[in-house]
PDB file of N, CA and C in Angstrom:
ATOM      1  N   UNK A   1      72.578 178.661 189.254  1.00  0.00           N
ATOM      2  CA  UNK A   1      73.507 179.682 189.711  1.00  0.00           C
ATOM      3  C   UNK A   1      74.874 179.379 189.090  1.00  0.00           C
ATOM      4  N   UNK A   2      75.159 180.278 188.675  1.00  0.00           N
ATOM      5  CA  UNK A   2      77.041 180.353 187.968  1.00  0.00           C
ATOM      6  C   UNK A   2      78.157 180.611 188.710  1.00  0.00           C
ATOM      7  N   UNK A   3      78.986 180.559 188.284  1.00  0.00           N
ATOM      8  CA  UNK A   3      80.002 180.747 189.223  1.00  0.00           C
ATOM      9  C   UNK A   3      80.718 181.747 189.770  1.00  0.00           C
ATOM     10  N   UNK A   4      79.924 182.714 188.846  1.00  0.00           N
ATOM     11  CA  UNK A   4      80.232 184.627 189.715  1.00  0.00           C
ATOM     12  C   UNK A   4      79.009 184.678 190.496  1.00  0.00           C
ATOM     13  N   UNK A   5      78.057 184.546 190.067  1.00  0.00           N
ATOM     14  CA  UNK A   5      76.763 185.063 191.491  1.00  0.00           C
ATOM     15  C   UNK A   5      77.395 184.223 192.618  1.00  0.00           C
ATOM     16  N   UNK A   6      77.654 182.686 192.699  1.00  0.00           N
ATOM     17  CA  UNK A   6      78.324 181.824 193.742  1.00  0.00           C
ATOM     18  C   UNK A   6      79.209 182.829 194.861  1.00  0.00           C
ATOM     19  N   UNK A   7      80.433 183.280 193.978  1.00  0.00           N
ATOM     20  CA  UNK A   7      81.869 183.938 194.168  1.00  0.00           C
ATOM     21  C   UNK A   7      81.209 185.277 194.528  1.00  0.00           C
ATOM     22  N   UNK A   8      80.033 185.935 194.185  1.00  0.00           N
ATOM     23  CA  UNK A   8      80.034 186.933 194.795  1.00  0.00           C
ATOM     24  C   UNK A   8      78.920 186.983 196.308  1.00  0.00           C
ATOM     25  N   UNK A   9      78.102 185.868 195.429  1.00  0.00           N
ATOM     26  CA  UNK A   9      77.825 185.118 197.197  1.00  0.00           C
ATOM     27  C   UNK A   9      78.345 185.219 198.250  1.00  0.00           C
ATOM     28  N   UNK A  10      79.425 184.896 197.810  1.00  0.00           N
ATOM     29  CA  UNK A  10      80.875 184.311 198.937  1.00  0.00           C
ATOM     30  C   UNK A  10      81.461 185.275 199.626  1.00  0.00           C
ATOM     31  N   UNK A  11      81.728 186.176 198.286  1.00  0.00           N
ATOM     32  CA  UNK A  11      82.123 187.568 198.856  1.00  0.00           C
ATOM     33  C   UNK A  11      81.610 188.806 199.615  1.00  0.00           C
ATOM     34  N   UNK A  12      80.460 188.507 199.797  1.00  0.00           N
ATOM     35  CA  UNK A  12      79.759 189.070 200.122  1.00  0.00           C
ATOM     36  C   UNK A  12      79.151 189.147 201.775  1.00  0.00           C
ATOM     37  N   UNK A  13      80.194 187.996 202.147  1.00  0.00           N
ATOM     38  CA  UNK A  13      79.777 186.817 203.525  1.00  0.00           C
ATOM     39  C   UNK A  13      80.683 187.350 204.721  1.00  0.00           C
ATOM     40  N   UNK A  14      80.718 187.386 205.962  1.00  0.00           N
ATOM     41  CA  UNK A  14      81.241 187.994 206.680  1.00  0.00           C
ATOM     42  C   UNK A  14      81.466 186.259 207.497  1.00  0.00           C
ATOM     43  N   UNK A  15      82.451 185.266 207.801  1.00  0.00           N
ATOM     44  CA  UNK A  15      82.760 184.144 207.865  1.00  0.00           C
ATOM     45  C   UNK A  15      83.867 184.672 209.524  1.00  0.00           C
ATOM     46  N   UNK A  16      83.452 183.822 210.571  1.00  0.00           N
ATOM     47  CA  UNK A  16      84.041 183.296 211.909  1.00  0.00           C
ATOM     48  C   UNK A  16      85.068 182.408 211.859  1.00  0.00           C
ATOM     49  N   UNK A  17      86.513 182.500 211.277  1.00  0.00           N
ATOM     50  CA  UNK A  17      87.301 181.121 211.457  1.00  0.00           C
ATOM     51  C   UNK A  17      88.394 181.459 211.973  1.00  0.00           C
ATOM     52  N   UNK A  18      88.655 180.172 212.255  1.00  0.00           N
ATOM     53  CA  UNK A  18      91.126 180.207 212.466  1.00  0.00           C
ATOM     54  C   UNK A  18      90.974 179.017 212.484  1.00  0.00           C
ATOM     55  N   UNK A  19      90.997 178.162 211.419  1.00  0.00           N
ATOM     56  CA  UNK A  19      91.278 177.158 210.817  1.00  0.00           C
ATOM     57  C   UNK A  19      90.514 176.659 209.433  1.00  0.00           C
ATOM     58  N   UNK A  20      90.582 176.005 208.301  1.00  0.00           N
ATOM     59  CA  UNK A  20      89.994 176.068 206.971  1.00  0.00           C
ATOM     60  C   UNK A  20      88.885 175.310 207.154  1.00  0.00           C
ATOM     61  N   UNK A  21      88.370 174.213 208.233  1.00  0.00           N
ATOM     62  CA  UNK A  21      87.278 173.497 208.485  1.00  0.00           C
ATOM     63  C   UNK A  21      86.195 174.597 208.685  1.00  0.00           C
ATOM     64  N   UNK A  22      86.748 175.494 210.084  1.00  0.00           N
ATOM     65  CA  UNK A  22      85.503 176.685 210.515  1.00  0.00           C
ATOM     66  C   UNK A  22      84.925 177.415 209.328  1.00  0.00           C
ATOM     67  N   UNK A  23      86.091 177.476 207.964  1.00  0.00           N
ATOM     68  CA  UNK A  23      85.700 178.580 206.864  1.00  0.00           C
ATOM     69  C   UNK A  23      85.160 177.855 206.303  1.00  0.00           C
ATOM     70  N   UNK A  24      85.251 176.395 205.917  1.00  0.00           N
ATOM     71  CA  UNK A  24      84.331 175.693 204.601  1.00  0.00           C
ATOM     72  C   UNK A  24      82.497 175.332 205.569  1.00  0.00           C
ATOM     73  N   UNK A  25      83.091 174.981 206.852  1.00  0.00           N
ATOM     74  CA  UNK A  25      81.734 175.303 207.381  1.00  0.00           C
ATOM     75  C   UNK A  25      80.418 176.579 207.331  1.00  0.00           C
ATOM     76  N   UNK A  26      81.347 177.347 207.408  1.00  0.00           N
ATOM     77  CA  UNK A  26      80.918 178.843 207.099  1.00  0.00           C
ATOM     78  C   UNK A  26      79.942 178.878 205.846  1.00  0.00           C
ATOM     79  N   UNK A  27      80.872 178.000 204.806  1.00  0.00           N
ATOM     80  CA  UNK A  27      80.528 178.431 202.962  1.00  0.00           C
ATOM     81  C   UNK A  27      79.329 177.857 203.438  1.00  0.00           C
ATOM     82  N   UNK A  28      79.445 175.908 203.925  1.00  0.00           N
ATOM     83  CA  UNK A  28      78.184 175.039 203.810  1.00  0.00           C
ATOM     84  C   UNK A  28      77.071 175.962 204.088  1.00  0.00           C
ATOM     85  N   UNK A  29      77.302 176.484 205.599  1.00  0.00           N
ATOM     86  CA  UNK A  29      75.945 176.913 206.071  1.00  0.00           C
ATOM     87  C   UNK A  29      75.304 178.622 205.393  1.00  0.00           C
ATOM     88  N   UNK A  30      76.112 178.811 204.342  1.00  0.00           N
ATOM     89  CA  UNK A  30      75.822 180.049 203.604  1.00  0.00           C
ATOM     90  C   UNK A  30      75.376 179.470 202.410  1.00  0.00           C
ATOM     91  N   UNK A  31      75.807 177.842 201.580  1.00  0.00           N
ATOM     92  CA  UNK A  31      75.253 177.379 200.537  1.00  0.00           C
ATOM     93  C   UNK A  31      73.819 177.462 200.960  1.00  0.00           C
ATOM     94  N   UNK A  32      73.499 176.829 201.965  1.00  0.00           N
ATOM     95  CA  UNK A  32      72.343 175.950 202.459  1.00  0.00           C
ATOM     96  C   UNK A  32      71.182 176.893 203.025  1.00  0.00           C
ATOM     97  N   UNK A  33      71.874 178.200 203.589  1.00  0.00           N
ATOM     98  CA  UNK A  33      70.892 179.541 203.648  1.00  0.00           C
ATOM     99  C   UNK A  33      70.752 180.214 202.131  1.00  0.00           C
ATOM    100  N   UNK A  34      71.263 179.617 201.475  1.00  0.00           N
ATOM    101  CA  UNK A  34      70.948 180.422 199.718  1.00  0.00           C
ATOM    102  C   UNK A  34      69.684 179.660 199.107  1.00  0.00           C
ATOM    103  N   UNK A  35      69.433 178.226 200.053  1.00  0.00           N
ATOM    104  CA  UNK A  35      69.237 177.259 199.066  1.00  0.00           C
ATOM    105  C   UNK A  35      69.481 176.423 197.898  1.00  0.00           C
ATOM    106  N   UNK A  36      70.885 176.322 198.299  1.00  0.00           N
ATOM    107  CA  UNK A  36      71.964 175.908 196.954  1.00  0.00           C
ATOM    108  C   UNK A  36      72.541 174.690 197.147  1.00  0.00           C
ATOM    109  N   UNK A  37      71.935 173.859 196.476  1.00  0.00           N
ATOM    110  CA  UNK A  37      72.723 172.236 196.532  1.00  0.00           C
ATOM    111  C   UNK A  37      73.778 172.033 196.218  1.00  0.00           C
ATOM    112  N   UNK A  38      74.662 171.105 196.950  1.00  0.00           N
ATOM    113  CA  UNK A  38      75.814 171.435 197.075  1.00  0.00           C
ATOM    114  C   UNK A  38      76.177 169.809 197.253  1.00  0.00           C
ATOM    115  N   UNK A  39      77.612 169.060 197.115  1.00  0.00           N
ATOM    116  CA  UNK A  39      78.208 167.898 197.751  1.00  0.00           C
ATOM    117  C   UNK A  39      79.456 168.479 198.335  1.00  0.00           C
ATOM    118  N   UNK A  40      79.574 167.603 199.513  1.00  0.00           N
ATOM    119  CA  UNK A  40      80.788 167.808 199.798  1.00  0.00           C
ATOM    120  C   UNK A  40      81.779 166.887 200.181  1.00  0.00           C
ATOM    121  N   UNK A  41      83.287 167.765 199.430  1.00  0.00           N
ATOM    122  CA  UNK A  41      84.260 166.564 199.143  1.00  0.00           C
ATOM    123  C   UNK A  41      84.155 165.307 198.707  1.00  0.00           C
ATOM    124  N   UNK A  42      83.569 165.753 197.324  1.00  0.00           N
ATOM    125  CA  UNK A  42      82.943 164.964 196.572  1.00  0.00           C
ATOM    126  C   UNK A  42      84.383 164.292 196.155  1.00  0.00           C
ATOM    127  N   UNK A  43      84.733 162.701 195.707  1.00  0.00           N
ATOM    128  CA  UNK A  43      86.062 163.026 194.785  1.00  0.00           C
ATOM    129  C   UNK A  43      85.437 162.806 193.339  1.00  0.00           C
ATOM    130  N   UNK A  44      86.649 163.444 192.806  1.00  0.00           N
ATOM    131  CA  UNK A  44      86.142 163.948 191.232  1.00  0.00           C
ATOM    132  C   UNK A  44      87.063 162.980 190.321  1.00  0.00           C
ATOM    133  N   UNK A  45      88.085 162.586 191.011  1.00  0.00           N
ATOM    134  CA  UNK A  45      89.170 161.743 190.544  1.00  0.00           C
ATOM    135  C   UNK A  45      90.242 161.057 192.237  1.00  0.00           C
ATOM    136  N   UNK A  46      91.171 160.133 191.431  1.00  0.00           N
ATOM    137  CA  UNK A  46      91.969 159.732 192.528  1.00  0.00           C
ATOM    138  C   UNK A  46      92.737 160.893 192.930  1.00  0.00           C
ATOM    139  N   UNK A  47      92.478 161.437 194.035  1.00  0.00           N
ATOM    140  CA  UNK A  47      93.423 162.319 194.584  1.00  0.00           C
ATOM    141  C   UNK A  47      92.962 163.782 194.809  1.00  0.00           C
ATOM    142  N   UNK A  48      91.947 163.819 193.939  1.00  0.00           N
ATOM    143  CA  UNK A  48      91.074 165.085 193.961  1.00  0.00           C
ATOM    144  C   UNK A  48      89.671 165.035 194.392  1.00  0.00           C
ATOM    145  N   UNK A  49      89.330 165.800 195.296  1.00  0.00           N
ATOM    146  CA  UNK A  49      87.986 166.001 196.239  1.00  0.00           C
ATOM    147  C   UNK A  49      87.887 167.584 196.406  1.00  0.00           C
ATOM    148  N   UNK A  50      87.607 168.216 195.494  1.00  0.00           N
ATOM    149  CA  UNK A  50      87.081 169.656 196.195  1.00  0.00           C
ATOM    150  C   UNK A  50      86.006 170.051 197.227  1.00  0.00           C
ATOM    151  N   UNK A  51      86.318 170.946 198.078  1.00  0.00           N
ATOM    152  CA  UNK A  51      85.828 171.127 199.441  1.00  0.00           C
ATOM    153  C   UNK A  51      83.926 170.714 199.332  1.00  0.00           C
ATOM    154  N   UNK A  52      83.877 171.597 197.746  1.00  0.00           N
ATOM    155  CA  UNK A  52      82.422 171.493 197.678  1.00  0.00           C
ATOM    156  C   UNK A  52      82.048 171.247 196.086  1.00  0.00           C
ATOM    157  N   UNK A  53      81.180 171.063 195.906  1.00  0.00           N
ATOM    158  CA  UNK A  53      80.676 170.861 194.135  1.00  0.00           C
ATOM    159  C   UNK A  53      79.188 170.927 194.560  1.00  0.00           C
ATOM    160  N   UNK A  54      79.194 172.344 193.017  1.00  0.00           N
ATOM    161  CA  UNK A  54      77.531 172.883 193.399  1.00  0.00           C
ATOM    162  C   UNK A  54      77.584 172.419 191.440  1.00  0.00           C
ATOM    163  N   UNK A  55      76.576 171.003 191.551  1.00  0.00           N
ATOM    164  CA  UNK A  55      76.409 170.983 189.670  1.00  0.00           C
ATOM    165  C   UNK A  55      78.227 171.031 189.212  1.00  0.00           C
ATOM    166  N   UNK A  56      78.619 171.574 188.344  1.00  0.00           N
ATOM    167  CA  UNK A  56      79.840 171.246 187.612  1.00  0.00           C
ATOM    168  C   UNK A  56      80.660 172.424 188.167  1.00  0.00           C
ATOM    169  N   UNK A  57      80.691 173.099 189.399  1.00  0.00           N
ATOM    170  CA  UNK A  57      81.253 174.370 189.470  1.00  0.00           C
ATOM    171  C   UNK A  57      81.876 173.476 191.339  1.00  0.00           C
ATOM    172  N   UNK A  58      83.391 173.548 191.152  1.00  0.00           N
ATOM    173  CA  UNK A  58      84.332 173.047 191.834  1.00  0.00           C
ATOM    174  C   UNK A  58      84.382 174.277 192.885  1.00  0.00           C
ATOM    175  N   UNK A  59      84.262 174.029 194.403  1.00  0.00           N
ATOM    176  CA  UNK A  59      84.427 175.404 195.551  1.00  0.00           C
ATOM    177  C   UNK A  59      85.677 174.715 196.317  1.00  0.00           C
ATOM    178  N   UNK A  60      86.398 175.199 196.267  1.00  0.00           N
ATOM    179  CA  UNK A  60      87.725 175.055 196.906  1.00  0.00           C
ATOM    180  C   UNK A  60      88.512 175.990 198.370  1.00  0.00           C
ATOM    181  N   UNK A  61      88.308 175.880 199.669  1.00  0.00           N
ATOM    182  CA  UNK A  61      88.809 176.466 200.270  1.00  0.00           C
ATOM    183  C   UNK A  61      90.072 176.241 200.543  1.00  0.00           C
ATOM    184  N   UNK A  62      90.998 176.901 200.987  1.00  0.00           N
ATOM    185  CA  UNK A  62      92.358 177.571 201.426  1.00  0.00           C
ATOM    186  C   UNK A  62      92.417 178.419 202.684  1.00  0.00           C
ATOM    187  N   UNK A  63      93.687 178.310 203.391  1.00  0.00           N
ATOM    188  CA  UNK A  63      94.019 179.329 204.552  1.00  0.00           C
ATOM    189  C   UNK A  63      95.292 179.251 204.733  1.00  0.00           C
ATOM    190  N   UNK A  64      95.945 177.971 203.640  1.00  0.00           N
ATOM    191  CA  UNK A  64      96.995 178.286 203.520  1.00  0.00           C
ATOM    192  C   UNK A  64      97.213 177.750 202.496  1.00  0.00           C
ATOM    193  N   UNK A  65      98.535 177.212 202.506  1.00  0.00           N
ATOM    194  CA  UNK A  65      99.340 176.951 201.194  1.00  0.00           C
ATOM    195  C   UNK A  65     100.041 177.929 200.005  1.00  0.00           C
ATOM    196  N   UNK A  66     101.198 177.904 199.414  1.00  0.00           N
ATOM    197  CA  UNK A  66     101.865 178.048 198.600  1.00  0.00           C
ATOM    198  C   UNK A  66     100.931 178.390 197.440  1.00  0.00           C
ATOM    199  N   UNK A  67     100.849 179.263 196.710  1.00  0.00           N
ATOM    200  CA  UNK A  67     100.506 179.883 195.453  1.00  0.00           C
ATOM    201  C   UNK A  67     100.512 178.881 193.917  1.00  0.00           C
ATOM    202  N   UNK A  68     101.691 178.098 194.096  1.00  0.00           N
ATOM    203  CA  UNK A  68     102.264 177.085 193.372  1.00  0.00           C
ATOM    204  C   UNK A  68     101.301 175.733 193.561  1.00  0.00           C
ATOM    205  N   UNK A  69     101.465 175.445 194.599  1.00  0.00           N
ATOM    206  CA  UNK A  69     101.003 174.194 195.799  1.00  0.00           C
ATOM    207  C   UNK A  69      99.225 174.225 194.592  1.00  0.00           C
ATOM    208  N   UNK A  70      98.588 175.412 195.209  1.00  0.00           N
ATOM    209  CA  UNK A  70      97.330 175.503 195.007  1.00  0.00           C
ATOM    210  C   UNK A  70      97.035 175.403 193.787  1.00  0.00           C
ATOM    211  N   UNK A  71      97.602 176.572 192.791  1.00  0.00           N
ATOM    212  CA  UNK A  71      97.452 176.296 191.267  1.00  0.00           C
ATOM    213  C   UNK A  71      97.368 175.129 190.587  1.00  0.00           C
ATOM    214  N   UNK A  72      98.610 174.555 190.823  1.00  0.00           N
ATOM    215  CA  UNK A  72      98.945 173.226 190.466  1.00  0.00           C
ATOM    216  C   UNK A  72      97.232 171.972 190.766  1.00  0.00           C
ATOM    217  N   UNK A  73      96.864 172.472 192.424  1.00  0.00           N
ATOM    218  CA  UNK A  73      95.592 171.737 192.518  1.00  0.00           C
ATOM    219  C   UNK A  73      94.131 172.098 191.485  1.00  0.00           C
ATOM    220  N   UNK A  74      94.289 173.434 191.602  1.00  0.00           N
ATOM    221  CA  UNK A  74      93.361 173.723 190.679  1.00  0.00           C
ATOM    222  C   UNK A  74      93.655 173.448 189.337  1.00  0.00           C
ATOM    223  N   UNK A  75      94.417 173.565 189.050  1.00  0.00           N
ATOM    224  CA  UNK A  75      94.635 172.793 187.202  1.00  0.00           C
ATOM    225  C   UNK A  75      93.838 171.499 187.549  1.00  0.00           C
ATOM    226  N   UNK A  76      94.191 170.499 188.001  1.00  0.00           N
ATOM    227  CA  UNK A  76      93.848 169.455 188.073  1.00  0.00           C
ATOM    228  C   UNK A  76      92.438 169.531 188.132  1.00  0.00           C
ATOM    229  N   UNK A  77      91.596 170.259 189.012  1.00  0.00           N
ATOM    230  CA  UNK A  77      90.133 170.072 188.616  1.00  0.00           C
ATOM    231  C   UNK A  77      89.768 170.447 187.331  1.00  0.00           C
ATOM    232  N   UNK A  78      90.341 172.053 187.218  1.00  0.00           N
ATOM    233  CA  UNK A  78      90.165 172.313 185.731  1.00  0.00           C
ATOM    234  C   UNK A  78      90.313 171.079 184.355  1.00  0.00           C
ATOM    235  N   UNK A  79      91.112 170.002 184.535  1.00  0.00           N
ATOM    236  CA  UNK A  79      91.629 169.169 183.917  1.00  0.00           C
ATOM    237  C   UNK A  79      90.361 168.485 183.758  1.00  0.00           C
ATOM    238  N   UNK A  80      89.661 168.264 184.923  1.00  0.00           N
ATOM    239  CA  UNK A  80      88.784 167.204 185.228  1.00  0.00           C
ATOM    240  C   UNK A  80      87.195 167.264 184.261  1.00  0.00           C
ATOM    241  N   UNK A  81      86.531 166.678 183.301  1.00  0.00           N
ATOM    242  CA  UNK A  81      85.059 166.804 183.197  1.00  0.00           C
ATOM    243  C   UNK A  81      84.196 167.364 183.683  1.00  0.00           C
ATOM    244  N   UNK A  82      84.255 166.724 184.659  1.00  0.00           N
ATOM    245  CA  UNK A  82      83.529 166.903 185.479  1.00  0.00           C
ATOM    246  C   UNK A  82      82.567 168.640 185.768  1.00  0.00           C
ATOM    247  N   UNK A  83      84.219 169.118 185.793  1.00  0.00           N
ATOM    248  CA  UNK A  83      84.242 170.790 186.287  1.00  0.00           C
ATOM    249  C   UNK A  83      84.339 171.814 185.136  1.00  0.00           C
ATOM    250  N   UNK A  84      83.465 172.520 185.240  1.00  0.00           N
ATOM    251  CA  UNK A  84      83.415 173.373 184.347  1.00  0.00           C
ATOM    252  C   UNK A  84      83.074 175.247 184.572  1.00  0.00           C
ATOM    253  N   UNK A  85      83.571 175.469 186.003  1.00  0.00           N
ATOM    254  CA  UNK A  85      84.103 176.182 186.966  1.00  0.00           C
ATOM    255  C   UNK A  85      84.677 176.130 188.317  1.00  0.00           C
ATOM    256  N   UNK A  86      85.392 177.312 188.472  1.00  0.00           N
ATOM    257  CA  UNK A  86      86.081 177.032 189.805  1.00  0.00           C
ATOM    258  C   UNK A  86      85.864 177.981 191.059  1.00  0.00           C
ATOM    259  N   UNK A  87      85.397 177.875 192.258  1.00  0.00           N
ATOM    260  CA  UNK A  87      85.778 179.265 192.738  1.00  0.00           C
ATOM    261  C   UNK A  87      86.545 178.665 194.296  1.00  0.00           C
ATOM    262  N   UNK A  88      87.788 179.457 194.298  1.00  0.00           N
ATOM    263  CA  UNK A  88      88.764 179.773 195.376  1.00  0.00           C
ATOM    264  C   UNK A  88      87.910 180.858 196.602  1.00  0.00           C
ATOM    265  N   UNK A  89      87.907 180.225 197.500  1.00  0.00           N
ATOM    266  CA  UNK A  89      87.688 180.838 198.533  1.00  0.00           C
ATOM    267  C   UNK A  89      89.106 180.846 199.576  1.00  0.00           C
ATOM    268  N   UNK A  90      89.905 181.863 199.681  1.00  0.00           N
ATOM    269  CA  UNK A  90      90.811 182.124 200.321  1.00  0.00           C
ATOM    270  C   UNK A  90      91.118 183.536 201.653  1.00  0.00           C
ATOM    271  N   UNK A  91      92.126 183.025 202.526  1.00  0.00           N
ATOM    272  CA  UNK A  91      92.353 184.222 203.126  1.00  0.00           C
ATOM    273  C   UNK A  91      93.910 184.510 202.837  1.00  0.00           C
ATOM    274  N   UNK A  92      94.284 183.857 202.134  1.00  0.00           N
ATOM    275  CA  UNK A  92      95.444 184.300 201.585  1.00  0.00           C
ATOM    276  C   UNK A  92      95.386 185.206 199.949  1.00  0.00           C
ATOM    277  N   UNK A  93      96.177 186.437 201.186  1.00  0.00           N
ATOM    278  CA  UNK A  93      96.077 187.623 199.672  1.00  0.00           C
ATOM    279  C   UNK A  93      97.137 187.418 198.406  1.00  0.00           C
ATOM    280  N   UNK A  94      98.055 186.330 198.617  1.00  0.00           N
ATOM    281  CA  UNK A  94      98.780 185.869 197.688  1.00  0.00           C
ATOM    282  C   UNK A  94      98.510 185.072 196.834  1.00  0.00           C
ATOM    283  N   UNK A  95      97.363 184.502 196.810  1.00  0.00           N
ATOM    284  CA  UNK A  95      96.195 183.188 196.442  1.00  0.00           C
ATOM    285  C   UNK A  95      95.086 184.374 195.395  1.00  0.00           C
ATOM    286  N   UNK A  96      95.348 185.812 195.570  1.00  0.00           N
ATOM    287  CA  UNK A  96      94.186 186.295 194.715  1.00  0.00           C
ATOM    288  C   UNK A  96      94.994 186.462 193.515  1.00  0.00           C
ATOM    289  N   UNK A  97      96.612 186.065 192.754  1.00  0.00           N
ATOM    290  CA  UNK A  97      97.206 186.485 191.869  1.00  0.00           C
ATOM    291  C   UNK A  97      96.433 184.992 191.243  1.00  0.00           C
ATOM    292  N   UNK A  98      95.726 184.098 191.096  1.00  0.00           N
ATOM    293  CA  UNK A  98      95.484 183.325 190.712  1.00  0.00           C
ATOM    294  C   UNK A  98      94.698 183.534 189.015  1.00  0.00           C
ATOM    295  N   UNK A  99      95.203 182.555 188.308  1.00  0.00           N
ATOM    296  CA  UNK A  99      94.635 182.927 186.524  1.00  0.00           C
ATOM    297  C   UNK A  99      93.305 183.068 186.499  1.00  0.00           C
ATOM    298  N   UNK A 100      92.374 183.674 185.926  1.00  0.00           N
ATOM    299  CA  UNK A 100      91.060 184.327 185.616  1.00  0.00           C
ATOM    300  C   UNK A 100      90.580 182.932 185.193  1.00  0.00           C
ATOM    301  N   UNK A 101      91.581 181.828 184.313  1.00  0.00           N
ATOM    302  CA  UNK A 101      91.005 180.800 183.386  1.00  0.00           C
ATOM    303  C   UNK A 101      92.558 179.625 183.653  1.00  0.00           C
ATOM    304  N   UNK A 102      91.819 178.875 183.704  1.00  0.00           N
ATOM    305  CA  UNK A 102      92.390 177.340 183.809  1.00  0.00           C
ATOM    306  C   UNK A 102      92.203 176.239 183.293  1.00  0.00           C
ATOM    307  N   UNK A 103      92.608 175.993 182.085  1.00  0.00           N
ATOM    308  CA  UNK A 103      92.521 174.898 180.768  1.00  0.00           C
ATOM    309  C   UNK A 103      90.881 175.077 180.494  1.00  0.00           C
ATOM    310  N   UNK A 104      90.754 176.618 179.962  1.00  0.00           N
ATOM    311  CA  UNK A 104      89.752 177.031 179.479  1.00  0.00           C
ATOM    312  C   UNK A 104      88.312 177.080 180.844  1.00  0.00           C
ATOM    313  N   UNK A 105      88.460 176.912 182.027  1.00  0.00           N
ATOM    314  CA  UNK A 105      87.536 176.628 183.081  1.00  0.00           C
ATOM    315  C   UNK A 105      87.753 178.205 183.254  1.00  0.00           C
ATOM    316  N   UNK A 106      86.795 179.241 184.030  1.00  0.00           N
ATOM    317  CA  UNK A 106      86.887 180.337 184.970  1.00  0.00           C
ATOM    318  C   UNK A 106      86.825 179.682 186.075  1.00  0.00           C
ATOM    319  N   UNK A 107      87.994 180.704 186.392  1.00  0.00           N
ATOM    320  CA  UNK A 107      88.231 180.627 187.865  1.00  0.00           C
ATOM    321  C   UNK A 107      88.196 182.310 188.216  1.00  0.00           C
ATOM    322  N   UNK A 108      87.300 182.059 189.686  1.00  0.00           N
ATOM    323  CA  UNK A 108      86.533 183.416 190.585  1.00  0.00           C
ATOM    324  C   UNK A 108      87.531 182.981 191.520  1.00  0.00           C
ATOM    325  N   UNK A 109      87.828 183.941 192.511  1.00  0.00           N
ATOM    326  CA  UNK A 109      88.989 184.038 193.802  1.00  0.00           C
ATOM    327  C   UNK A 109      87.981 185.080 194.638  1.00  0.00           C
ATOM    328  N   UNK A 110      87.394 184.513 195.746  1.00  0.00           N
ATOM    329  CA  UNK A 110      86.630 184.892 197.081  1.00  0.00           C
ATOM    330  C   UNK A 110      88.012 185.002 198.409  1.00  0.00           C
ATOM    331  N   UNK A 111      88.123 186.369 198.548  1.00  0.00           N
ATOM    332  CA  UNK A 111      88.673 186.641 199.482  1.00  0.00           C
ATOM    333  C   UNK A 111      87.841 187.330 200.617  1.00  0.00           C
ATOM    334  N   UNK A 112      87.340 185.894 201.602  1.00  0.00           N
ATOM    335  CA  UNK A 112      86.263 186.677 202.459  1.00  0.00           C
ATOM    336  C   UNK A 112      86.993 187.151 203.992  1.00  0.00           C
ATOM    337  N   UNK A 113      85.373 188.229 204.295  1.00  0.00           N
ATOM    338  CA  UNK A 113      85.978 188.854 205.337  1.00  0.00           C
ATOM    339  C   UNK A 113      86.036 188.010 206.655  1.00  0.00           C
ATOM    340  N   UNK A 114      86.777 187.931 207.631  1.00  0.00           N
ATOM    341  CA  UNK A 114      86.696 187.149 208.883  1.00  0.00           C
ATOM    342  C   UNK A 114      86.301 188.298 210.061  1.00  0.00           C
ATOM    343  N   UNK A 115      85.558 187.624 210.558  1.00  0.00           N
ATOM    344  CA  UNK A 115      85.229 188.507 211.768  1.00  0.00           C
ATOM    345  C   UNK A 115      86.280 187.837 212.634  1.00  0.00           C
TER     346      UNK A 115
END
């Protein structure tokens, strides 16, 4: 699986939260009903652990943070080997101006719905 079927996976998900634990819980138990292997908070480097890593494709949740704040984090995976996609799962609609591509990585932006 790539990192748009993933992202549209995602998008596709109707997710219960008010806090970013309830939403990455959400993703797990939607990886794991796909049948999609997954680690979580794997670290990839000192300082970097994305929420999830499915194979080389970095899942990153948000519910908050700065536009800046976040980018800046995602470069850094992008930076990383390891990763060789990204997808943002956010409920911040200021978080969907995010770059299409990040030191040549795609990056997908999942803005899911909350019940």
């Amino acid at each position: 699986m790539d990192h748009a079927q993933i992202a549209k996976l995602l998008q596709g998900c109707r997710f219960h939260f008010t806090s970013e634990r309830e939403l990455q819980d959400g993703v797990a138990a939607t990886l794991l009903k796909n049948h999609i292997i997954f680690e979580r908070e794997l670290s990839i480097s000192p300082g970097d652990r994305p929420d999830f890593m499915v194979g080389e494709i970095a899942i990153e949740i948000k519910v908050k943070g700065g536009v800046g704040w976040v980018t800046r984090q995602l470069f850094r995976y992008a930076e990383n080997p390891r990763v060789k996609a990204i997808v943002l799962v956010t409920s911040k609609s200021s978080h969907k101006a995010m770059p299409a591509e990040m030191n040549g990585r795609p990056v997908s932006v999942v803005y899911p719905y909350s019940l």
